[in-house]
N, C-alpha and C. Protein backbone atom coordinates (compact mmCIF):
# COMPACT_ATOMS: atom_id res chain seq x y z
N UNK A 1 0.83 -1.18 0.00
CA UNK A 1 0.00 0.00 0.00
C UNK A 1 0.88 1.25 0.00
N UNK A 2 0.47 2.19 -0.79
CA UNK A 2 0.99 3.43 -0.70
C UNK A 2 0.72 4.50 0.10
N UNK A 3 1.79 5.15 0.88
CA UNK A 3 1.55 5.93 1.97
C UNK A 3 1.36 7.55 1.24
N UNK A 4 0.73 8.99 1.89
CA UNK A 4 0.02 9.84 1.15
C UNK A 4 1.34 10.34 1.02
N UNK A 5 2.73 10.74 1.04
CA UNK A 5 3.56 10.86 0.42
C UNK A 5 4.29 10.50 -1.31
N UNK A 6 3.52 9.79 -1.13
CA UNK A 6 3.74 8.72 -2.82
C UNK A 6 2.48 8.71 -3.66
N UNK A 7 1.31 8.91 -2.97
CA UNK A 7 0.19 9.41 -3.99
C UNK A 7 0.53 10.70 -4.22
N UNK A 8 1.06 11.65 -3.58
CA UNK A 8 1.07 13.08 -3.42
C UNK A 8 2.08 13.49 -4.92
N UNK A 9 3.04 12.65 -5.09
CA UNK A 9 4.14 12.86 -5.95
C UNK A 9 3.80 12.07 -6.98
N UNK A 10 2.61 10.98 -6.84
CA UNK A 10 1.95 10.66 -8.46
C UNK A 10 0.83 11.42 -9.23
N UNK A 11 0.27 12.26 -7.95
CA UNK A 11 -0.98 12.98 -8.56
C UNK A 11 -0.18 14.84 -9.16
N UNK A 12 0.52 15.13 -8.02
CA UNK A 12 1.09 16.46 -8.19
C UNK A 12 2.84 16.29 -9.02
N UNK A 13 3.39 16.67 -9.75
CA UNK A 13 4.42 16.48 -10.79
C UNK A 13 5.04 18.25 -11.67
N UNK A 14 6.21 18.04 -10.74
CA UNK A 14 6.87 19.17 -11.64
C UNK A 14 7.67 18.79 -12.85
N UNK A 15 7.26 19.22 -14.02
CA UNK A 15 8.50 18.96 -15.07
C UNK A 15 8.59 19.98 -16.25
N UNK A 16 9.13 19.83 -17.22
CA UNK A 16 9.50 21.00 -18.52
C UNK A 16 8.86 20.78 -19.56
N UNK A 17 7.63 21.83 -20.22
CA UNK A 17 7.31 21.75 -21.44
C UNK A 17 8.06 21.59 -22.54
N UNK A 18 8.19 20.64 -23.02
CA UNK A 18 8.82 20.22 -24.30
C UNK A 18 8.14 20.12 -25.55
N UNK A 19 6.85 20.22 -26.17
CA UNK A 19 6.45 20.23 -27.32
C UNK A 19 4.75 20.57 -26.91
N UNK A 20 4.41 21.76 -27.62
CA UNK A 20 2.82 22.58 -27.66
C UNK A 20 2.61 22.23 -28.68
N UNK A 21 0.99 22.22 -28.42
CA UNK A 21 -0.06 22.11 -29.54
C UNK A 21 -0.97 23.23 -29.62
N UNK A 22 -0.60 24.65 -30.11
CA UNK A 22 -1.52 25.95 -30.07
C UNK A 22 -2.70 26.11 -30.16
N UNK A 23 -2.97 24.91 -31.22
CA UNK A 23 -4.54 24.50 -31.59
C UNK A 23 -5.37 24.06 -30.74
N UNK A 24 -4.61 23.31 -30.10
CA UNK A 24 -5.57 22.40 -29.03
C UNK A 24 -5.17 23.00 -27.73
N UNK A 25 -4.56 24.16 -27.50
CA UNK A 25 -3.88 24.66 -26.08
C UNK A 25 -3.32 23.53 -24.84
N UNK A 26 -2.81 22.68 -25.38
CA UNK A 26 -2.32 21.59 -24.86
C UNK A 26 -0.15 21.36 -25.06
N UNK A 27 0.07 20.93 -23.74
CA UNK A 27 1.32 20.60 -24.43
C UNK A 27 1.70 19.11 -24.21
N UNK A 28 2.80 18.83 -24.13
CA UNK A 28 3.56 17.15 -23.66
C UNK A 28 4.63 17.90 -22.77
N UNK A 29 4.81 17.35 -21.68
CA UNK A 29 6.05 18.14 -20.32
C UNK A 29 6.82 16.84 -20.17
N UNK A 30 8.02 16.82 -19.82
CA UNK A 30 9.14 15.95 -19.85
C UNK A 30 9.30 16.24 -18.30
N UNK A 31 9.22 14.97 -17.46
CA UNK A 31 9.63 14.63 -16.05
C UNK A 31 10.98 13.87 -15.85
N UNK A 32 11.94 14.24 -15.28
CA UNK A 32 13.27 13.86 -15.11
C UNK A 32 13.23 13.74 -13.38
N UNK A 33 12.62 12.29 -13.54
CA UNK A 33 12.95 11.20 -12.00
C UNK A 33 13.92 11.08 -11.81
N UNK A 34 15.17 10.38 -12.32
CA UNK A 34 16.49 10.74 -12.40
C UNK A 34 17.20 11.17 -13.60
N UNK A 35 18.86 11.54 -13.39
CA UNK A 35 19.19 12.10 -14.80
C UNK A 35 19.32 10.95 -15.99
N UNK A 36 19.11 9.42 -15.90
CA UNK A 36 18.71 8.56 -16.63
C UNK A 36 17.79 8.17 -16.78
N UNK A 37 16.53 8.72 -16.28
CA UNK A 37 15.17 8.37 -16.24
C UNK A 37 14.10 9.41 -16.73
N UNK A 38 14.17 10.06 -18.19
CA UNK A 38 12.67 11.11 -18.47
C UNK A 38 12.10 10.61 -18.75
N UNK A 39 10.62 10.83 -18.36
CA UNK A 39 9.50 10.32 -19.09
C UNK A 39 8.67 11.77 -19.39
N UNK A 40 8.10 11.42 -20.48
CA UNK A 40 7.12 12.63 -21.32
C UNK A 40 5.97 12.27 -21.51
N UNK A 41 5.43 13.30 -20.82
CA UNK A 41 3.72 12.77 -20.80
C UNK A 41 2.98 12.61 -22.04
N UNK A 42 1.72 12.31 -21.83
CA UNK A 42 0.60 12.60 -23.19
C UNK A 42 0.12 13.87 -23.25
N UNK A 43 -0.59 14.46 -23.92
CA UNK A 43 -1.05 15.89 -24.77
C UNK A 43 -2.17 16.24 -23.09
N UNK A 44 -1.19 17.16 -22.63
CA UNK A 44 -2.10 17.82 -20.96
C UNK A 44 -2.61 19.24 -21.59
N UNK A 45 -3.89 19.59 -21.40
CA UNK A 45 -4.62 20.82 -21.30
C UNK A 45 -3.52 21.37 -20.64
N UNK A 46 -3.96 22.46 -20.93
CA UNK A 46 -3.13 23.93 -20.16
C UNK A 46 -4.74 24.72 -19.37
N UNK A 47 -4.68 24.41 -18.31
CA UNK A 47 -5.33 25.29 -17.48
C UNK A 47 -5.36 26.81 -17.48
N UNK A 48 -6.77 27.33 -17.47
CA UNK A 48 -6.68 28.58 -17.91
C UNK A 48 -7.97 29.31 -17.03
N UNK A 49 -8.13 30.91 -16.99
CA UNK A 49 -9.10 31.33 -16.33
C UNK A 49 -10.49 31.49 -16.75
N UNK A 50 -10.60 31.36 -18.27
CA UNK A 50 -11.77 31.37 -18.58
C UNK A 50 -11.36 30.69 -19.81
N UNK A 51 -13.12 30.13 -20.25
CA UNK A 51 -12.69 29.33 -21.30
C UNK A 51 -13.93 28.91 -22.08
N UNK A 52 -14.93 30.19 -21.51
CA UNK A 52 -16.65 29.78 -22.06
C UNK A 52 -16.95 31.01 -21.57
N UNK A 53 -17.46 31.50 -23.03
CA UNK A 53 -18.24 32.74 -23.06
C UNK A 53 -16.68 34.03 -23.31
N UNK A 54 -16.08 34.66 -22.61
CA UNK A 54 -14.96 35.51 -22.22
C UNK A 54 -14.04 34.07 -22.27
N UNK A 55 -13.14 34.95 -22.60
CA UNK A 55 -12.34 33.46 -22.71
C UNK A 55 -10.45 33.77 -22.51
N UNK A 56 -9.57 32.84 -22.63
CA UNK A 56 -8.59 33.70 -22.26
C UNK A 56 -7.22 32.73 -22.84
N UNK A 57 -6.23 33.27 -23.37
CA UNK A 57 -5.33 32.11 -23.74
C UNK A 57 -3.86 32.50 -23.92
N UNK A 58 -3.18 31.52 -23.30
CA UNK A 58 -1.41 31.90 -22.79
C UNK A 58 -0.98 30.24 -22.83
N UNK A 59 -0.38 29.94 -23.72
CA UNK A 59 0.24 28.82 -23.91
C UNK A 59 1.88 29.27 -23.36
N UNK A 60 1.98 28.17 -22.22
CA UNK A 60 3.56 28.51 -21.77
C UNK A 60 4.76 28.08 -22.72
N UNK A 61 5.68 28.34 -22.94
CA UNK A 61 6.84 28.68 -23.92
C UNK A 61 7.55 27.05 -23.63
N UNK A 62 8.07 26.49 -24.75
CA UNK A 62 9.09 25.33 -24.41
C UNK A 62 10.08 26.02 -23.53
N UNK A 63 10.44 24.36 -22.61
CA UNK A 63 11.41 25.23 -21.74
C UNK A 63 10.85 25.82 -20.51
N UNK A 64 9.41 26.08 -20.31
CA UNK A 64 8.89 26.46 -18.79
C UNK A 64 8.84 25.49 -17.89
N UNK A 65 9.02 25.28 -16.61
CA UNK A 65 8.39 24.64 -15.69
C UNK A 65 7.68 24.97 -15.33
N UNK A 66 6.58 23.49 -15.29
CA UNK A 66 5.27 23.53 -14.87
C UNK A 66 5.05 22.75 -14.12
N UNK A 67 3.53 22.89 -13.20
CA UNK A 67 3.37 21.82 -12.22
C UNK A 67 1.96 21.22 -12.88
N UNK A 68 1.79 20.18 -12.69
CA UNK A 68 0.97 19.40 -13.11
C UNK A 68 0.05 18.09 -12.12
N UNK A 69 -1.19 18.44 -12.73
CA UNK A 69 -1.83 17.41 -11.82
C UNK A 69 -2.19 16.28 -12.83
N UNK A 70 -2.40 15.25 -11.94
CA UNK A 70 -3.03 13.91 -12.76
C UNK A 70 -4.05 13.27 -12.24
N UNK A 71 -4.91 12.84 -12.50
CA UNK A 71 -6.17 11.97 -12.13
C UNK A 71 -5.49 10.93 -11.45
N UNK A 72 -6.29 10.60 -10.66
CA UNK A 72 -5.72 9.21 -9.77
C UNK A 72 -5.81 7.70 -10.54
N UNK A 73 -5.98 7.61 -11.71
CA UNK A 73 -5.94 6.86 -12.50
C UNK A 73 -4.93 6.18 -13.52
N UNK A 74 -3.92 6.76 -13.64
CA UNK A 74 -3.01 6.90 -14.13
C UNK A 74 -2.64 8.41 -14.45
N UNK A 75 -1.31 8.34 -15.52
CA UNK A 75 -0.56 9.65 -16.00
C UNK A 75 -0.99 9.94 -17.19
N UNK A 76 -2.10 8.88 -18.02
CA UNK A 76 -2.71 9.54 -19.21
C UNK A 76 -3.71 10.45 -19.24
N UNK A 77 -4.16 10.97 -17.86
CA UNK A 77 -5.71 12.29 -17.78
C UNK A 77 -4.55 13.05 -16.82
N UNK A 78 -4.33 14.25 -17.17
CA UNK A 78 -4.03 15.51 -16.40
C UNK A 78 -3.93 16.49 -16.58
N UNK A 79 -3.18 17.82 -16.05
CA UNK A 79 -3.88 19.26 -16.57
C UNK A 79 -2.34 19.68 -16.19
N UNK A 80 -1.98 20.81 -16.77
CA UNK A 80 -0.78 22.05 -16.64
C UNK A 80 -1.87 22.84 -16.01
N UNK A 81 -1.46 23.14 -14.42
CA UNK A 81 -1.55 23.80 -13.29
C UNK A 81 -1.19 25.47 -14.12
N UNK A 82 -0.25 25.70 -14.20
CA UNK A 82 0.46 27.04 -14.60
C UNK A 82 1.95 26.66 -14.45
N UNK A 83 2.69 27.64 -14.59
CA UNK A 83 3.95 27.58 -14.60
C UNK A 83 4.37 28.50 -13.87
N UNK A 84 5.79 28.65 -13.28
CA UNK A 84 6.22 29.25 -12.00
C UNK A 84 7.90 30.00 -12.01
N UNK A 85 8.26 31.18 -11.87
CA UNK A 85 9.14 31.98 -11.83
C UNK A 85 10.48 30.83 -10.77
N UNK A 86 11.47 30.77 -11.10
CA UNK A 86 12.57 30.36 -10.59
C UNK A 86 12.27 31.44 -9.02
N UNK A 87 12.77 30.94 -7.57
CA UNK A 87 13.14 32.11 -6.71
C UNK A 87 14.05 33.44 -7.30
N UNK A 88 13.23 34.69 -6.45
CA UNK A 88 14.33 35.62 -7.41
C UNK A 88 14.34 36.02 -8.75
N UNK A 89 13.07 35.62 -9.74
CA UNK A 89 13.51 35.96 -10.80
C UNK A 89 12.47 36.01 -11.32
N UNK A 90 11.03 36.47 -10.33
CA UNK A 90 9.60 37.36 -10.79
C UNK A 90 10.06 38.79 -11.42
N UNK A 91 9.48 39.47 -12.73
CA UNK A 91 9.70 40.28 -13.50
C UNK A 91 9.47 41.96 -12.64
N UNK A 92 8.68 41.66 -11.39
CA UNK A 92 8.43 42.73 -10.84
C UNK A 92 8.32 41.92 -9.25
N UNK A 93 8.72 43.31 -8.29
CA UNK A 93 8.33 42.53 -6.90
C UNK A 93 7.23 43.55 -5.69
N UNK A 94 6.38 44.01 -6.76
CA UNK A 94 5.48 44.97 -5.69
C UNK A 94 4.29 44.03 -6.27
N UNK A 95 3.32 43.63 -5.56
CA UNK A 95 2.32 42.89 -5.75
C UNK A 95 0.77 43.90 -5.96
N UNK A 96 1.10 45.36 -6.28
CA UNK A 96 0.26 46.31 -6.55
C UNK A 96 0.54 46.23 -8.39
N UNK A 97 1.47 45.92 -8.77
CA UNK A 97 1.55 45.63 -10.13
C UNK A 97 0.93 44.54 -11.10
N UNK A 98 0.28 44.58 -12.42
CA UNK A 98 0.05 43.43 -13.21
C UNK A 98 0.72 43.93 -14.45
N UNK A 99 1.60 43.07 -14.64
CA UNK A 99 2.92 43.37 -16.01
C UNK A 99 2.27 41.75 -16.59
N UNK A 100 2.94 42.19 -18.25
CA UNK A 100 3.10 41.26 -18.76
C UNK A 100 4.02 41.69 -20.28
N UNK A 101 5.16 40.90 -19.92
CA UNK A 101 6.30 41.29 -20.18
C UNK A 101 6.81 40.12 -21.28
N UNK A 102 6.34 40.42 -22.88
CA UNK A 102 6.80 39.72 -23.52
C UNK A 102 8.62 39.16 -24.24
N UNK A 103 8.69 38.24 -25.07
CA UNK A 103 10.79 37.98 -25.24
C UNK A 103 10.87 39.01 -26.01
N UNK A 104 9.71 39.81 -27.08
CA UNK A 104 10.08 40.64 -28.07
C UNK A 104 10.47 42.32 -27.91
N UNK A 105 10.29 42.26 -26.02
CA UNK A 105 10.44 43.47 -25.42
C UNK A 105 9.21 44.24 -25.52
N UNK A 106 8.39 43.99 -25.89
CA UNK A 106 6.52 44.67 -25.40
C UNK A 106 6.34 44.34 -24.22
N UNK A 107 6.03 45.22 -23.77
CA UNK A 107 5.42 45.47 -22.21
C UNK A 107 4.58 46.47 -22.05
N UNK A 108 3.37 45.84 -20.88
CA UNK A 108 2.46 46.06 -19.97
C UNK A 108 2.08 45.91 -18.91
N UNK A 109 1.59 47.24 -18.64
CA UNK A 109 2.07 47.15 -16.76
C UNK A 109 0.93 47.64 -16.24
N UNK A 110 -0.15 47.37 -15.27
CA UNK A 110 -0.67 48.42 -14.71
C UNK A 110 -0.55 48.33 -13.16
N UNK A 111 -0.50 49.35 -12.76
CA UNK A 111 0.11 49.71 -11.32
C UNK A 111 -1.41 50.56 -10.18
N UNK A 112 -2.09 49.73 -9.83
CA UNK A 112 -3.57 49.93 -9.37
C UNK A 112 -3.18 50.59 -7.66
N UNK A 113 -1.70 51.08 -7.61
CA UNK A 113 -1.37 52.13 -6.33
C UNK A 113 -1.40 53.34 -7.08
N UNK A 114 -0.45 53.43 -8.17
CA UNK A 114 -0.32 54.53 -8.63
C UNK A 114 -1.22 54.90 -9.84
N UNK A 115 -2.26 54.54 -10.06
CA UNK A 115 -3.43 54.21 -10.75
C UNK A 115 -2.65 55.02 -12.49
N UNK A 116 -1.77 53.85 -12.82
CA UNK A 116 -1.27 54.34 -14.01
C UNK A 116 -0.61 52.52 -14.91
N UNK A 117 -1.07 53.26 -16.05
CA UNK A 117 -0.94 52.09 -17.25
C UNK A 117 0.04 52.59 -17.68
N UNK A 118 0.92 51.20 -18.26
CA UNK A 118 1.76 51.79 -19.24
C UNK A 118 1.62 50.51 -20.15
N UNK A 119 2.03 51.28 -21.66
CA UNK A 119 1.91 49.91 -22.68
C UNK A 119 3.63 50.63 -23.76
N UNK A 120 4.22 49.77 -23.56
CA UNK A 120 5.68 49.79 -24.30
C UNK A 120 5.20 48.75 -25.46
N UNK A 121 5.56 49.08 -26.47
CA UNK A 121 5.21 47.80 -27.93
C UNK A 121 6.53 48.65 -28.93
N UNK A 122 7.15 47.82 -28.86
CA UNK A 122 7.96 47.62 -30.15
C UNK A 122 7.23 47.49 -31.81
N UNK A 123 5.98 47.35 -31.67
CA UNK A 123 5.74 47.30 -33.20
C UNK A 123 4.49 48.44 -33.10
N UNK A 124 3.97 47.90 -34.20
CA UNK A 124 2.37 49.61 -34.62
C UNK A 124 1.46 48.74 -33.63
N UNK A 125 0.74 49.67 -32.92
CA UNK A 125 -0.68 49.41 -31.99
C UNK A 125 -1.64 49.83 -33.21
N UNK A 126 -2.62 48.92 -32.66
CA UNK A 126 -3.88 49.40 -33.46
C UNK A 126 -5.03 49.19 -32.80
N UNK A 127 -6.13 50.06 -32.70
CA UNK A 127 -7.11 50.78 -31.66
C UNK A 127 -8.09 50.66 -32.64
N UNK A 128 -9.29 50.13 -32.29
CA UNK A 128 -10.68 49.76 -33.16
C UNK A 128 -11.47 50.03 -32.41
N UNK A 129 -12.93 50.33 -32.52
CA UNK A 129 -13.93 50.36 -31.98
C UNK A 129 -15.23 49.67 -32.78
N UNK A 130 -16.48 49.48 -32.08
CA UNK A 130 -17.43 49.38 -33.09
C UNK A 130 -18.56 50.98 -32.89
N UNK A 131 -18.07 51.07 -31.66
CA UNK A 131 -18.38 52.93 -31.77
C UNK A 131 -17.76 53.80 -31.27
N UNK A 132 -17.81 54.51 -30.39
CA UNK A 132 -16.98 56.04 -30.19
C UNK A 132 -15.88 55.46 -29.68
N UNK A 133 -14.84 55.89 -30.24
CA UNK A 133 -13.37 55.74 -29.40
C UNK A 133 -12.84 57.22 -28.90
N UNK A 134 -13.10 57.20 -27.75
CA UNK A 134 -13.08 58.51 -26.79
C UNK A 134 -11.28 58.69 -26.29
N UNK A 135 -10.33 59.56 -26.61
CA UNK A 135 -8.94 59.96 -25.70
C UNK A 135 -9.23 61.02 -24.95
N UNK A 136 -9.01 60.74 -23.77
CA UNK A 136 -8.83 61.98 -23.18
C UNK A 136 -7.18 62.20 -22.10
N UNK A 137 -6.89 62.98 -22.15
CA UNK A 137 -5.99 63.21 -21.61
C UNK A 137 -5.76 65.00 -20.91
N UNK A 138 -4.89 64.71 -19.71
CA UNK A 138 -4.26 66.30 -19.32
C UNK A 138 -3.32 66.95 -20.47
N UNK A 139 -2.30 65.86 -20.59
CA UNK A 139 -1.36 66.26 -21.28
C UNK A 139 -1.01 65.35 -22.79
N UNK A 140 -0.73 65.62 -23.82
CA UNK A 140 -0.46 64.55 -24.62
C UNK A 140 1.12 64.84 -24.98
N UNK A 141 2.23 63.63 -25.15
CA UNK A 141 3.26 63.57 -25.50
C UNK A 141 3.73 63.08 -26.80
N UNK A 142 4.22 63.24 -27.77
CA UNK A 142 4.60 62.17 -29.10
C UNK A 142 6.04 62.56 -28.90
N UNK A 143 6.56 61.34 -29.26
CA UNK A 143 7.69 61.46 -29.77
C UNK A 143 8.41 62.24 -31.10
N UNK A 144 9.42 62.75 -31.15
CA UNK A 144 9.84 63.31 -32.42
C UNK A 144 9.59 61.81 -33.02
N UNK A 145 9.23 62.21 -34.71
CA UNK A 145 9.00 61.44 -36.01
C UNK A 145 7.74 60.55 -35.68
N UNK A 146 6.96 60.45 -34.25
CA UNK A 146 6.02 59.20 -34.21
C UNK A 146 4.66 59.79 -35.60
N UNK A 147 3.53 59.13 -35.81
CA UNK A 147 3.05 59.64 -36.66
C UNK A 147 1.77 58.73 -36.13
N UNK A 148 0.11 59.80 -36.07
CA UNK A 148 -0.69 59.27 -36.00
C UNK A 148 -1.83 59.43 -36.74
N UNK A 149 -1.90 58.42 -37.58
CA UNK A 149 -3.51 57.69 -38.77
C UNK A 149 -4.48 57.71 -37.94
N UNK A 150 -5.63 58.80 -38.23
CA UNK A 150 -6.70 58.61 -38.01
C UNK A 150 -7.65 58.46 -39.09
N UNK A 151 -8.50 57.16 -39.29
CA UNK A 151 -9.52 57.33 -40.40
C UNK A 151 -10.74 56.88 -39.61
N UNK A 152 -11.93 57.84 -39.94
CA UNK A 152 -13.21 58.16 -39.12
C UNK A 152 -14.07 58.81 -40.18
N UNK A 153 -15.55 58.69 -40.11
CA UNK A 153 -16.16 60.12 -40.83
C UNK A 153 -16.40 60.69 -39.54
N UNK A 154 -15.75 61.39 -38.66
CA UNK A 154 -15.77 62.56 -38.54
C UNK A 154 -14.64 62.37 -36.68
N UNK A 155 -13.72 63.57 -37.12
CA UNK A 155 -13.02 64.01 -36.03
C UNK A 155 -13.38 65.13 -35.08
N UNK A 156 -13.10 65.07 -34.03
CA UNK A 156 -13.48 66.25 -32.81
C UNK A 156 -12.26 66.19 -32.00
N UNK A 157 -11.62 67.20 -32.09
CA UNK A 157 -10.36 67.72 -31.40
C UNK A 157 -10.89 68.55 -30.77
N UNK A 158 -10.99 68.61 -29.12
CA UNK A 158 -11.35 69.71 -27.85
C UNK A 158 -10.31 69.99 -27.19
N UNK A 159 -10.50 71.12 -26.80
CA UNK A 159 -9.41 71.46 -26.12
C UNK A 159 -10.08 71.74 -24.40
């Protein structure tokens, strides 16, 4: 018989995404029991916050560690929990912050102390509506050379 130490480490499982399926938001994670022993799971959902009606989607990167659960049935039914920052090496450390900080250097931050957004993007943003798209601001800044396309039937600049 197995004592709850040894169910605990068959149901709960840390290991490394090694091959995604974008389509199916699923990956296969590679478990290294010892350094002569990986085993690679079958195609695990990636757990997510919504997923009916509003919906939401972040497939973790080859190469993340993840924790993973499994049905008490075997290792062929289980789910990617999320994935988890090494100690020391969360992208921000004030917990008043929500960043999300892509490899291509785009970043987004909002800071709900200092009730301020910021959006850094390395490439063109693009802003749609299906009706009024309202700016308002105190102050507005552009950069020298930035350049902004507006197409509308009809503009209103207030001062």
């Amino acid at each position: 018989m197995k004592d709850s130490s040894q169910i605990v480490k068959e149901l709960l499982r840390v290991g490394t995404v090694t091959v995604k399926d974008p389509e199916n938001m699923c990956c296969r994670v590679t478990f290294s029991d010892t350094p002569t022993n990986a085993v690679t799971s079958y195609w695990l959902p990636v757990l997510v916050t919504r997923a009916h009606g509003d919906t939401y989607y972040d497939l973790p990167d080859i190469g993340s560690k993840v924790l993973c659960a499994f049905l008490p049935n075997g290792h062929e039914e289980g789910f990617i929990l999320g994935s988890y920052y090494p100690k020391g090496k969360a992208p921000e450390t004030d917990g008043d912050i929500y960043c999300h900080a892509f490899k291509d250097g785009t970043y987004i931050e909002y800071n709900r102390k200092e009730h301020r957004l910021i959006a850094s993007c390395v490439c063109d943003v693009n802003l749609s509506a299906q009706g009024t798209l309202n700016l308002r601001a105190e102050n507005i800044n552009m950069a020298a050379g930035s350049v902004i396309n507006i197409q509308a039937p009809q503009v209103k600049v207030q001062e």
